[in-house]
C-alpha atoms as a PDB file:
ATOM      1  CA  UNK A   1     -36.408   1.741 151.610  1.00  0.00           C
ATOM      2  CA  UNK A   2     -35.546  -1.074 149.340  1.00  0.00           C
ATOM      3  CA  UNK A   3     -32.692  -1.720 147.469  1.00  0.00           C
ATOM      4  CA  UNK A   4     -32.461   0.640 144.222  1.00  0.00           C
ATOM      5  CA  UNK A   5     -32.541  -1.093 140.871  1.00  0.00           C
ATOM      6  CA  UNK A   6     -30.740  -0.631 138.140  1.00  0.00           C
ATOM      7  CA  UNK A   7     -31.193  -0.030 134.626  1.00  0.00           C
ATOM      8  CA  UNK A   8     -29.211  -1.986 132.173  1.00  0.00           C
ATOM      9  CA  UNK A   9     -27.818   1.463 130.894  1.00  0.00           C
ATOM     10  CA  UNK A  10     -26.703   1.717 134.360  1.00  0.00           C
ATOM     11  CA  UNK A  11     -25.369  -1.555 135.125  1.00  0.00           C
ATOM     12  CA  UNK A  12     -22.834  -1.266 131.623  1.00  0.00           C
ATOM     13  CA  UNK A  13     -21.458   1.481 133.295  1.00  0.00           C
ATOM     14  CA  UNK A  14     -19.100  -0.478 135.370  1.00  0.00           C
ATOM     15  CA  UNK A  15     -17.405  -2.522 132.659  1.00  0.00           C
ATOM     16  CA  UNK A  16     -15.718   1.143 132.008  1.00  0.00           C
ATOM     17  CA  UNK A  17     -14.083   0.292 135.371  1.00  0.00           C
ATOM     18  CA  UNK A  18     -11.985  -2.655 133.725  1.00  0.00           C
ATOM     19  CA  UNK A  19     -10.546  -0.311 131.073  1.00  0.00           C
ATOM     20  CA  UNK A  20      -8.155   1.158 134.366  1.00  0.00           C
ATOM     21  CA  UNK A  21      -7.467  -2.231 135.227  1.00  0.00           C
ATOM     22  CA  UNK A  22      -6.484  -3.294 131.243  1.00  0.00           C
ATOM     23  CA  UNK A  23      -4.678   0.239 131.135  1.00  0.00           C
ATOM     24  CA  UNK A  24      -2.537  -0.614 134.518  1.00  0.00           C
ATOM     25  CA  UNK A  25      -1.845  -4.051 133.079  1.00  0.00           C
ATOM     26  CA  UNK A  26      -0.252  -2.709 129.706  1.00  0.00           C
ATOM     27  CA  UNK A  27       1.737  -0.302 131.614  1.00  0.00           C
ATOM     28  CA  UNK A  28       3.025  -3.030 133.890  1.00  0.00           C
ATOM     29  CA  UNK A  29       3.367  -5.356 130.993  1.00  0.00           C
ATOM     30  CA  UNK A  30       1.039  -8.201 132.238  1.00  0.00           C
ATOM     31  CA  UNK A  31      -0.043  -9.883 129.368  1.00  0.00           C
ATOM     32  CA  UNK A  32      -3.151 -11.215 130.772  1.00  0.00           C
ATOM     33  CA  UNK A  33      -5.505  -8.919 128.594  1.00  0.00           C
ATOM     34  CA  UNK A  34      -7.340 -11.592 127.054  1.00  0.00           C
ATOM     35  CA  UNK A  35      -8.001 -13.527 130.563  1.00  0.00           C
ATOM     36  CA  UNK A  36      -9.209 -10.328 131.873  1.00  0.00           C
ATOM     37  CA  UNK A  37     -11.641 -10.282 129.101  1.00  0.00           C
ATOM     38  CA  UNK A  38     -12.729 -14.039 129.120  1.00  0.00           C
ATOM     39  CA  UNK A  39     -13.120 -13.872 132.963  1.00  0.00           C
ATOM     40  CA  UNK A  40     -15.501 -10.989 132.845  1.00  0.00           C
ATOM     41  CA  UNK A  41     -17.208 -12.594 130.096  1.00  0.00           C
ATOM     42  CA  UNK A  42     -18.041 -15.518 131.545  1.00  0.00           C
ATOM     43  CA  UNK A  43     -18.496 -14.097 134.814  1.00  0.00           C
ATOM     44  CA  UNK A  44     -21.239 -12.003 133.100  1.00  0.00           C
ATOM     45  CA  UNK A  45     -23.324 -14.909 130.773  1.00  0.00           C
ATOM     46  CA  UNK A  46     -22.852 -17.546 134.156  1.00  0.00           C
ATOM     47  CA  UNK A  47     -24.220 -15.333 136.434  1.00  0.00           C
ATOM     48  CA  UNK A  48     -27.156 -13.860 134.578  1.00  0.00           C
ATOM     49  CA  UNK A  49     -28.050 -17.246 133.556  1.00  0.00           C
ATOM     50  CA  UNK A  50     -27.903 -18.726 137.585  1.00  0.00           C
ATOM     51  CA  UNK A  51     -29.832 -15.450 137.591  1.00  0.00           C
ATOM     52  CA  UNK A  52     -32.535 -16.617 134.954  1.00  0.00           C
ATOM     53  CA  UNK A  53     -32.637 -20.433 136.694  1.00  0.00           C
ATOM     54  CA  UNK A  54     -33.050 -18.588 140.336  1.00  0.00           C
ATOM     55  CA  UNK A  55     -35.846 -16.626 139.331  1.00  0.00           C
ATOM     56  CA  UNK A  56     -37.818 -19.455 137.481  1.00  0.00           C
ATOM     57  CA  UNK A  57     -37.174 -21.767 140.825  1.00  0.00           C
ATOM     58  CA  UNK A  58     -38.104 -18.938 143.672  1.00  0.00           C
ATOM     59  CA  UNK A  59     -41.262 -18.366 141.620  1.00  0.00           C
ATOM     60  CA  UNK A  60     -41.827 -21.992 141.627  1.00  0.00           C
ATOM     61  CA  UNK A  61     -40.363 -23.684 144.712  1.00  0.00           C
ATOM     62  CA  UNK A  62     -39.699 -27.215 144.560  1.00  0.00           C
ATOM     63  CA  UNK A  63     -37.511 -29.422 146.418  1.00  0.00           C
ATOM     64  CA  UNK A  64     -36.511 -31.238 143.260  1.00  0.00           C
ATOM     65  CA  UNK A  65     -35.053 -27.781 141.946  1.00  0.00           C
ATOM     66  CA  UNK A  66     -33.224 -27.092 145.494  1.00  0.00           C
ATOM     67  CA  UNK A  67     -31.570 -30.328 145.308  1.00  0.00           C
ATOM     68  CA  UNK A  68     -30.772 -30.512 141.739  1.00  0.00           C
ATOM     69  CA  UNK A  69     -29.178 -27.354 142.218  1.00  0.00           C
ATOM     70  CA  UNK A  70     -26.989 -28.124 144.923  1.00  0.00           C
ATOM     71  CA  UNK A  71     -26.246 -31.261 142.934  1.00  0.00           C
ATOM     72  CA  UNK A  72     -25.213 -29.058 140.056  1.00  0.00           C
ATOM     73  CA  UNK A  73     -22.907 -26.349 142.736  1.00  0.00           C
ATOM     74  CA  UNK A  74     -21.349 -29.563 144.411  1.00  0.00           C
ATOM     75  CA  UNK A  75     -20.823 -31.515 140.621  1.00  0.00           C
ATOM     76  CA  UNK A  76     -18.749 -27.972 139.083  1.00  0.00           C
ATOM     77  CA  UNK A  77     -17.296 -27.315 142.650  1.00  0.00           C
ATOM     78  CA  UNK A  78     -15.279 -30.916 142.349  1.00  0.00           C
ATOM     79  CA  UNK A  79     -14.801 -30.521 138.974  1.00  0.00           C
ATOM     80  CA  UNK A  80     -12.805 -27.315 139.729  1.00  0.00           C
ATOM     81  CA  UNK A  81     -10.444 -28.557 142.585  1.00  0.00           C
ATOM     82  CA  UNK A  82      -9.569 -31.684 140.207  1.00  0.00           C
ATOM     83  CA  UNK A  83      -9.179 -29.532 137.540  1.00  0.00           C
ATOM     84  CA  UNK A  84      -6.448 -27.551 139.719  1.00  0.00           C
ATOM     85  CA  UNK A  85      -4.881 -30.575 140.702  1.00  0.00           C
ATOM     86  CA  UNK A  86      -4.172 -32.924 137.651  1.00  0.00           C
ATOM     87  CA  UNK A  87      -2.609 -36.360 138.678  1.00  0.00           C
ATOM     88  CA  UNK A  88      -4.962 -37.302 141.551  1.00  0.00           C
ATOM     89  CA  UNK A  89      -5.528 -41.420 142.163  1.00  0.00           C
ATOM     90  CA  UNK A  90      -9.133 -42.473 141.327  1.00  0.00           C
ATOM     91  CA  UNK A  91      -9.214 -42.975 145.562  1.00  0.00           C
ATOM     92  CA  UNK A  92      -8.271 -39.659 146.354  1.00  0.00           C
ATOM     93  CA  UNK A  93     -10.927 -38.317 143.733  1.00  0.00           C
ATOM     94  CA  UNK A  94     -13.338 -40.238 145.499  1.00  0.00           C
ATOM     95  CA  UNK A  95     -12.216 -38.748 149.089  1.00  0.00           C
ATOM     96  CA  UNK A  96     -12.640 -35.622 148.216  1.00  0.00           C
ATOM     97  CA  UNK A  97     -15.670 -35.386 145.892  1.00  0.00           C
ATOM     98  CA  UNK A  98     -17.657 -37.087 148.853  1.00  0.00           C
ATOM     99  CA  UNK A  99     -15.439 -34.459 151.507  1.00  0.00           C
ATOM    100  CA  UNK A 100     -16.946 -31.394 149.526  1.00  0.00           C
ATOM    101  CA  UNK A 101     -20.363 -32.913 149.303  1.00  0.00           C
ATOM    102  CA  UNK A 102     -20.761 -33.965 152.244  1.00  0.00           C
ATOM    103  CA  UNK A 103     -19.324 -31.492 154.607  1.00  0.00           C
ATOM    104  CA  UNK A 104     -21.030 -28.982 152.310  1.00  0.00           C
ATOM    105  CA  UNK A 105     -24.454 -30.398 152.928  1.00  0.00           C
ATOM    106  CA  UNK A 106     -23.719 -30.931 156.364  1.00  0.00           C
ATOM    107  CA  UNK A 107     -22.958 -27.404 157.613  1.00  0.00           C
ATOM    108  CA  UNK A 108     -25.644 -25.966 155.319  1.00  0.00           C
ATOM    109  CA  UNK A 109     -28.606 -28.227 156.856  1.00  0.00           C
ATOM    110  CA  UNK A 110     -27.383 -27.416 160.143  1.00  0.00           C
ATOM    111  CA  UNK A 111     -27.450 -23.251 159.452  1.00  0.00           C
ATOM    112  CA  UNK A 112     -31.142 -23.452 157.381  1.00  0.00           C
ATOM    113  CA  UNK A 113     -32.399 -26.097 159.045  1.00  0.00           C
ATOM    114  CA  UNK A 114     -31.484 -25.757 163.258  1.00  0.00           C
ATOM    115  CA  UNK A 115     -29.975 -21.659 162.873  1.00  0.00           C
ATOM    116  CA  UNK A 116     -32.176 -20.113 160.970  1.00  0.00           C
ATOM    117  CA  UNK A 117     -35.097 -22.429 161.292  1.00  0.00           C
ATOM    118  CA  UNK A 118     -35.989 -22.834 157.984  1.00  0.00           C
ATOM    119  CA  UNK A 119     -37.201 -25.763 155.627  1.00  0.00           C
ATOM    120  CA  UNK A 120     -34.003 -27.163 154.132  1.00  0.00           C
ATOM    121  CA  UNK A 121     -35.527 -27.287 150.648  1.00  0.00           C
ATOM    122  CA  UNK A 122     -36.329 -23.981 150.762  1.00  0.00           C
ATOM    123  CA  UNK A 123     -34.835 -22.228 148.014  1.00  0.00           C
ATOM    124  CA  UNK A 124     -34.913 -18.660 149.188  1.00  0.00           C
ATOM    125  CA  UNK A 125     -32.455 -19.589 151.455  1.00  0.00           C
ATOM    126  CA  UNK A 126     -30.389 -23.146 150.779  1.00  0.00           C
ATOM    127  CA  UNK A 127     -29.308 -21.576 147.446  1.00  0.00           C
ATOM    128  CA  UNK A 128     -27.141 -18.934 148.411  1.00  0.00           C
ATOM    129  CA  UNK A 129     -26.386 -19.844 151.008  1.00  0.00           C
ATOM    130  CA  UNK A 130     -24.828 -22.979 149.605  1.00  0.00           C
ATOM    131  CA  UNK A 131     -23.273 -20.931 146.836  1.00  0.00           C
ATOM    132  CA  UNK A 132     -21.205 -19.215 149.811  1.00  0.00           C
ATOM    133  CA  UNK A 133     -20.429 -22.290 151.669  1.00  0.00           C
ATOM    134  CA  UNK A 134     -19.750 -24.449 148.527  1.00  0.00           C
ATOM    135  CA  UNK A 135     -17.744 -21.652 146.826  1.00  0.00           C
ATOM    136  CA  UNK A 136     -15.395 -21.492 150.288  1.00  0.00           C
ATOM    137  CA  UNK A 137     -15.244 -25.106 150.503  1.00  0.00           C
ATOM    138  CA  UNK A 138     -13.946 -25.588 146.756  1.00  0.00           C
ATOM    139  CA  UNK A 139     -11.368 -22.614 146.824  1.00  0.00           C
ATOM    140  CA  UNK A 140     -10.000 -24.106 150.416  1.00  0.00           C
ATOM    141  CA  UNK A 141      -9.672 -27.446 149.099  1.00  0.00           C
ATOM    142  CA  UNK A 142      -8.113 -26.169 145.932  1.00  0.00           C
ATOM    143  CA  UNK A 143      -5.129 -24.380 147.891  1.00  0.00           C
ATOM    144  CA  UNK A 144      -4.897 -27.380 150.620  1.00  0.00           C
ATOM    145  CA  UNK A 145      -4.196 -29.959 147.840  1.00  0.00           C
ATOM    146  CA  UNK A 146      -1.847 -27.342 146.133  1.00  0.00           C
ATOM    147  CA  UNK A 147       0.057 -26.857 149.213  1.00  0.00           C
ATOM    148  CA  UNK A 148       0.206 -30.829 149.917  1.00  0.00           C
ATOM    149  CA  UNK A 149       1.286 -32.252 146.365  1.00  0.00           C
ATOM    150  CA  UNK A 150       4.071 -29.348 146.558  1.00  0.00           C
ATOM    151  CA  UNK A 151       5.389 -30.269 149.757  1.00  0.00           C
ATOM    152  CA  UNK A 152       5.650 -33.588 148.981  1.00  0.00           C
ATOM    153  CA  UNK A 153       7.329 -32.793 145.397  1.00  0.00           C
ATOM    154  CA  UNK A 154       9.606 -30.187 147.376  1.00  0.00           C
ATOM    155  CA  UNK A 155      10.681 -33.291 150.409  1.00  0.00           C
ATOM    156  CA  UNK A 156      10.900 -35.968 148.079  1.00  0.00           C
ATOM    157  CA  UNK A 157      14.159 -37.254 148.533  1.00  0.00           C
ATOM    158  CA  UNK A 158      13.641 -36.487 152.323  1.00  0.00           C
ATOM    159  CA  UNK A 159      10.639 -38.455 152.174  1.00  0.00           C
ATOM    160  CA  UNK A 160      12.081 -41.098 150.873  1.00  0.00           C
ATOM    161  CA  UNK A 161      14.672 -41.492 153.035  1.00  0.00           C
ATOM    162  CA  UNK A 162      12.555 -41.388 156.122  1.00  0.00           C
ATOM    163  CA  UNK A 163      11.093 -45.068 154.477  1.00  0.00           C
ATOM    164  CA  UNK A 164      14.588 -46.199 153.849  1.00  0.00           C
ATOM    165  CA  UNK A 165      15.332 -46.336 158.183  1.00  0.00           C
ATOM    166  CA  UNK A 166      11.796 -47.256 158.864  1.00  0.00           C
ATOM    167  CA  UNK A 167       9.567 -44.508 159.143  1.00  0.00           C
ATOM    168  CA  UNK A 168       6.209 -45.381 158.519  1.00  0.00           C
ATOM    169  CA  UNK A 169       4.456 -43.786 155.529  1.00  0.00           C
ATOM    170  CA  UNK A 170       1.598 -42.492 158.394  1.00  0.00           C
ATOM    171  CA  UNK A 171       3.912 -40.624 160.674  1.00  0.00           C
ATOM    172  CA  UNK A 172       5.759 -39.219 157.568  1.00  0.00           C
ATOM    173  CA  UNK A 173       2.850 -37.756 155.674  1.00  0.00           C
ATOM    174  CA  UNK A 174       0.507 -36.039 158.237  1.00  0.00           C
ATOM    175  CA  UNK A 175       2.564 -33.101 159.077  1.00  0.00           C
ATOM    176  CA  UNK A 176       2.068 -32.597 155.144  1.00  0.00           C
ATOM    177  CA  UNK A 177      -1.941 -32.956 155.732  1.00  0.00           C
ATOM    178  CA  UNK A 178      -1.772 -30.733 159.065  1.00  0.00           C
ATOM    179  CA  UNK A 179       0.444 -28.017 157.017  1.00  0.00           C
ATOM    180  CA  UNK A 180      -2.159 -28.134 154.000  1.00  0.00           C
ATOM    181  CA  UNK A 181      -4.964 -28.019 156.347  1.00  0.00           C
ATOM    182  CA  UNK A 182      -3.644 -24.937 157.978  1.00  0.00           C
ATOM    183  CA  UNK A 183      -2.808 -23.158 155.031  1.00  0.00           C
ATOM    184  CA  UNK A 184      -6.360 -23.819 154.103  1.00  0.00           C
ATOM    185  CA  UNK A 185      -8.225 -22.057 156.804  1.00  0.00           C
ATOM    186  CA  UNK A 186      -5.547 -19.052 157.374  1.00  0.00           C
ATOM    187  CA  UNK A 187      -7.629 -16.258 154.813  1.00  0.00           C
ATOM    188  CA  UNK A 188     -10.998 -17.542 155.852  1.00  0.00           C
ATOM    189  CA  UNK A 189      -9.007 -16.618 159.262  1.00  0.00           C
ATOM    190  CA  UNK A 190      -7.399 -13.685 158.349  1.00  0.00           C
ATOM    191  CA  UNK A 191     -10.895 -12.408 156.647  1.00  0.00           C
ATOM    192  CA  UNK A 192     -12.500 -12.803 159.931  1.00  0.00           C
ATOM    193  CA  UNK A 193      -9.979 -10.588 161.694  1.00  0.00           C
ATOM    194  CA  UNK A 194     -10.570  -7.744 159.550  1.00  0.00           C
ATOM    195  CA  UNK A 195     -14.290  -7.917 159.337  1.00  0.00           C
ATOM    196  CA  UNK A 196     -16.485  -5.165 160.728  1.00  0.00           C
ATOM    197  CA  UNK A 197     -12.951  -2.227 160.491  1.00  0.00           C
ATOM    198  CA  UNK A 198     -11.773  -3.130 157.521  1.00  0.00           C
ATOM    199  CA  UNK A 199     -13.918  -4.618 155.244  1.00  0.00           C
ATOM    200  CA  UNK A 200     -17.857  -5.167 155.138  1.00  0.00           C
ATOM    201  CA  UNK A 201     -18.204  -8.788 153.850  1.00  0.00           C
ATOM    202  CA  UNK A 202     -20.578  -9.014 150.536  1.00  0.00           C
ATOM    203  CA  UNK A 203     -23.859 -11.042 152.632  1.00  0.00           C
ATOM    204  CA  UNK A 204     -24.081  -8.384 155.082  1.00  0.00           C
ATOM    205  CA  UNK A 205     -23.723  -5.591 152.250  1.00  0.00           C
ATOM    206  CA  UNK A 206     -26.125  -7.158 150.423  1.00  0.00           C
ATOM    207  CA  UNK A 207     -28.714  -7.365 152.618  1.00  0.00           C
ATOM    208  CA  UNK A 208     -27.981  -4.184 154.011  1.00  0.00           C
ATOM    209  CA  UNK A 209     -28.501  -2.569 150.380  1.00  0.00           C
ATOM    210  CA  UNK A 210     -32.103  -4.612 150.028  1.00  0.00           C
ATOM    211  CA  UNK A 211     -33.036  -2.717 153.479  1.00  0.00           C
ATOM    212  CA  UNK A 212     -32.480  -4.994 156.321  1.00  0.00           C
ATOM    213  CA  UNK A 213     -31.167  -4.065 159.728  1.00  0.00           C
ATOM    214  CA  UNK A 214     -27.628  -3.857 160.300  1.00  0.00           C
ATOM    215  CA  UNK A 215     -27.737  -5.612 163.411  1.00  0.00           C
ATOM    216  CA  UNK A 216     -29.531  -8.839 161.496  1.00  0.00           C
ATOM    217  CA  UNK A 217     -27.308  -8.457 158.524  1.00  0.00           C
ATOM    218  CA  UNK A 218     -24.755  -8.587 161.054  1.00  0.00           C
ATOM    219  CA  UNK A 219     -26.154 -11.966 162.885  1.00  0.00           C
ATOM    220  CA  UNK A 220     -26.043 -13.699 159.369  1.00  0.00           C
ATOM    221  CA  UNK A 221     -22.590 -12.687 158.296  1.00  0.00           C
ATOM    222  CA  UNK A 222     -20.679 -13.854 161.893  1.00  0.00           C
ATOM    223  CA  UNK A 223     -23.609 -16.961 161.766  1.00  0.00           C
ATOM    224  CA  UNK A 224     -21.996 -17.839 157.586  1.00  0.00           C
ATOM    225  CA  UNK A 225     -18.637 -17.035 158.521  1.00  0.00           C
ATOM    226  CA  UNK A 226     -18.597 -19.581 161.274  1.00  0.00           C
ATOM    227  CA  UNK A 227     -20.091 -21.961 158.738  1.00  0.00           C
ATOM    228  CA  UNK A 228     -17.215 -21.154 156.464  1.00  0.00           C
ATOM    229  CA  UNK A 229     -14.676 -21.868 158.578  1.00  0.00           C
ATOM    230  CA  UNK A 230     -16.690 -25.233 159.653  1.00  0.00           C
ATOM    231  CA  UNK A 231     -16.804 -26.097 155.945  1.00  0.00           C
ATOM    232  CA  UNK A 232     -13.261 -25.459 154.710  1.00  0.00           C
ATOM    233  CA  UNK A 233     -12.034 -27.327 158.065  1.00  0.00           C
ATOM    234  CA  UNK A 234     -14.464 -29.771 157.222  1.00  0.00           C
ATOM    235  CA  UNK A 235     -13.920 -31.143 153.913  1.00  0.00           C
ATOM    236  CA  UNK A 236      -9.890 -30.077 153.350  1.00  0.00           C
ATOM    237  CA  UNK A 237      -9.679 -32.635 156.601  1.00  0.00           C
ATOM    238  CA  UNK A 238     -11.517 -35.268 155.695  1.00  0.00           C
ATOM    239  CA  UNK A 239     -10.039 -35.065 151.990  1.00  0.00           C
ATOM    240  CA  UNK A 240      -6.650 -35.308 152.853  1.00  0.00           C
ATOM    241  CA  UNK A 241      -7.253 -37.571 155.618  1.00  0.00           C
ATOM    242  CA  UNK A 242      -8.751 -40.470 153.309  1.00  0.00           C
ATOM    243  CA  UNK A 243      -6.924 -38.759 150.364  1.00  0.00           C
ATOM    244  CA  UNK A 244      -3.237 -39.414 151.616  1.00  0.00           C
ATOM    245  CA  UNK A 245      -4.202 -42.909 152.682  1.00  0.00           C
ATOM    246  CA  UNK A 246      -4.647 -43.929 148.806  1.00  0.00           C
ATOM    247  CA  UNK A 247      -0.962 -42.858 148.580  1.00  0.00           C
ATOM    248  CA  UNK A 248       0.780 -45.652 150.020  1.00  0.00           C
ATOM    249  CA  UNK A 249       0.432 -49.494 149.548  1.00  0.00           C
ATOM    250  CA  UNK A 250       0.726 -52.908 151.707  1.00  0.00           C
ATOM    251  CA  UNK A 251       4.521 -52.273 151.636  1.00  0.00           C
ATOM    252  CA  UNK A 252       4.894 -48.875 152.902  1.00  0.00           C
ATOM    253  CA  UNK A 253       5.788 -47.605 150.091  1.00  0.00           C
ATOM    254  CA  UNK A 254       4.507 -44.325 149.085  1.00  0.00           C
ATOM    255  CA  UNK A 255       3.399 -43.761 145.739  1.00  0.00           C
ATOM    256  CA  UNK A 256       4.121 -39.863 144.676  1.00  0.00           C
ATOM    257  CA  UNK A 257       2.082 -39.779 141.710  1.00  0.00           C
END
């Protein structure tokens, strides 16, 4: 049986759901009522319109359309992360716009292309699946540079005395890279431990709801959650590992902002 649709009487049903979550925010006095409101909103009008653009390309497959689009998911994706992390040197914007787009790219020719065996331009499948890996890739880099510039802010004077006795600006700044990187890839981690007991991830849901097997529902969500995991390591290392290069000059002397 296929998946069931549903009317649009049916589907405005479950905005009633964010009046509990409005009501438990006034009671708690979080005033974040109107963010509530503008997330939903534009969660609604940007997903119904990647809904629109889907449709219009899976009914006419092009490759132009598959790579425009990923164009377009990598383009907002970098836009984000440097939008969480005001500040950033022209080099280090560089490092990781080509880090996202890149490893992004990378891991999700590898899983249409050679896993699934698939024709990369192939819409159908590079889409969403690139939403997923892109989406990962952008939220692991966000928290990775969060967690770097902060340490650094936090050890500053330590930092800086390290350079005063010698301590070259390499050795001194990749414990802050390794520390990011880990912090990056512990809840894609901690996601994987709980999968399959605790939670049923949304790809195998999905497909399970549209009527395919468990078992290959199953195959794709370990096969994308591997990719995941390849893709945050992936670009969160390569971005601070050019990234935090741009933050010292000829003298040693690194440059905080």
């Amino acid at each position: 049986m296929g998946v069931v649709e549903m009317t649009i009487g049916q589907f405005a049903i479950i905005y009633l759901l964010l009046l509990v979550v409005l009501f438990i925010m006034k009671k708690a006095q979080i005033n974040q009522t109107k963010l509530l409101l503008l997330a939903s909103f534009r969660m609604t009008v940007q997903l119904v319109l990647a809904g629109l653009v889907l449709t219009y390309i899976l009914g006419n497959p092009h490759p132009l359309f598959t790579v425009a689009y990923i164009l377009a998911m990598t383009t907002f994706a970098t836009l984000r992360v440097l939008g969480k992390n005001k500040g950033i040197n022209q080099k280090f914007k560089l490092a990781i716009g080509l880090s996202l787009a890149g490893a992004g790219t990378l891991v999700v020719f590898f899983f249409v292309q050679i896993v699934v065996g698939m024709d990369f331009f192939n819409p159908q499948y590079t889409i969403p699946l690139s939403g997923m890996i892109f989406g990962n890739a952008m939220t692991g880099l966000t928290l990775a540079l969060k967690t770097f510039r902060e340490s650094l802010a936090a050890q500053r004077n330590r930092i800086e005395s390290l350079l005063y006795v010698g301590v070259t600006p390499r050795k001194i700044l990749l414990p802050f890279v390794n520390n990011a990187l880990e912090t990056a890839l512990l809840p894609t981690m901690n996601s994987m431990l709980g999968m399959g007991i605790i939670s049923l991830p949304g790809m195998m849901t999905g497909q399970i709801l549209s009527g395919t097997l468990p078992m290959t529902a199953i195959l794709y969500q370990i096969a994308i959650m591997i990719a995941i995991t390849t893709v945050v390591c992936l670009s969160v290392f390569s971005a601070l590992y050019f990234g935090y290069r741009t933050l010292y000059n000829e003298r040693n002397q690194i440059i905080f902002e």
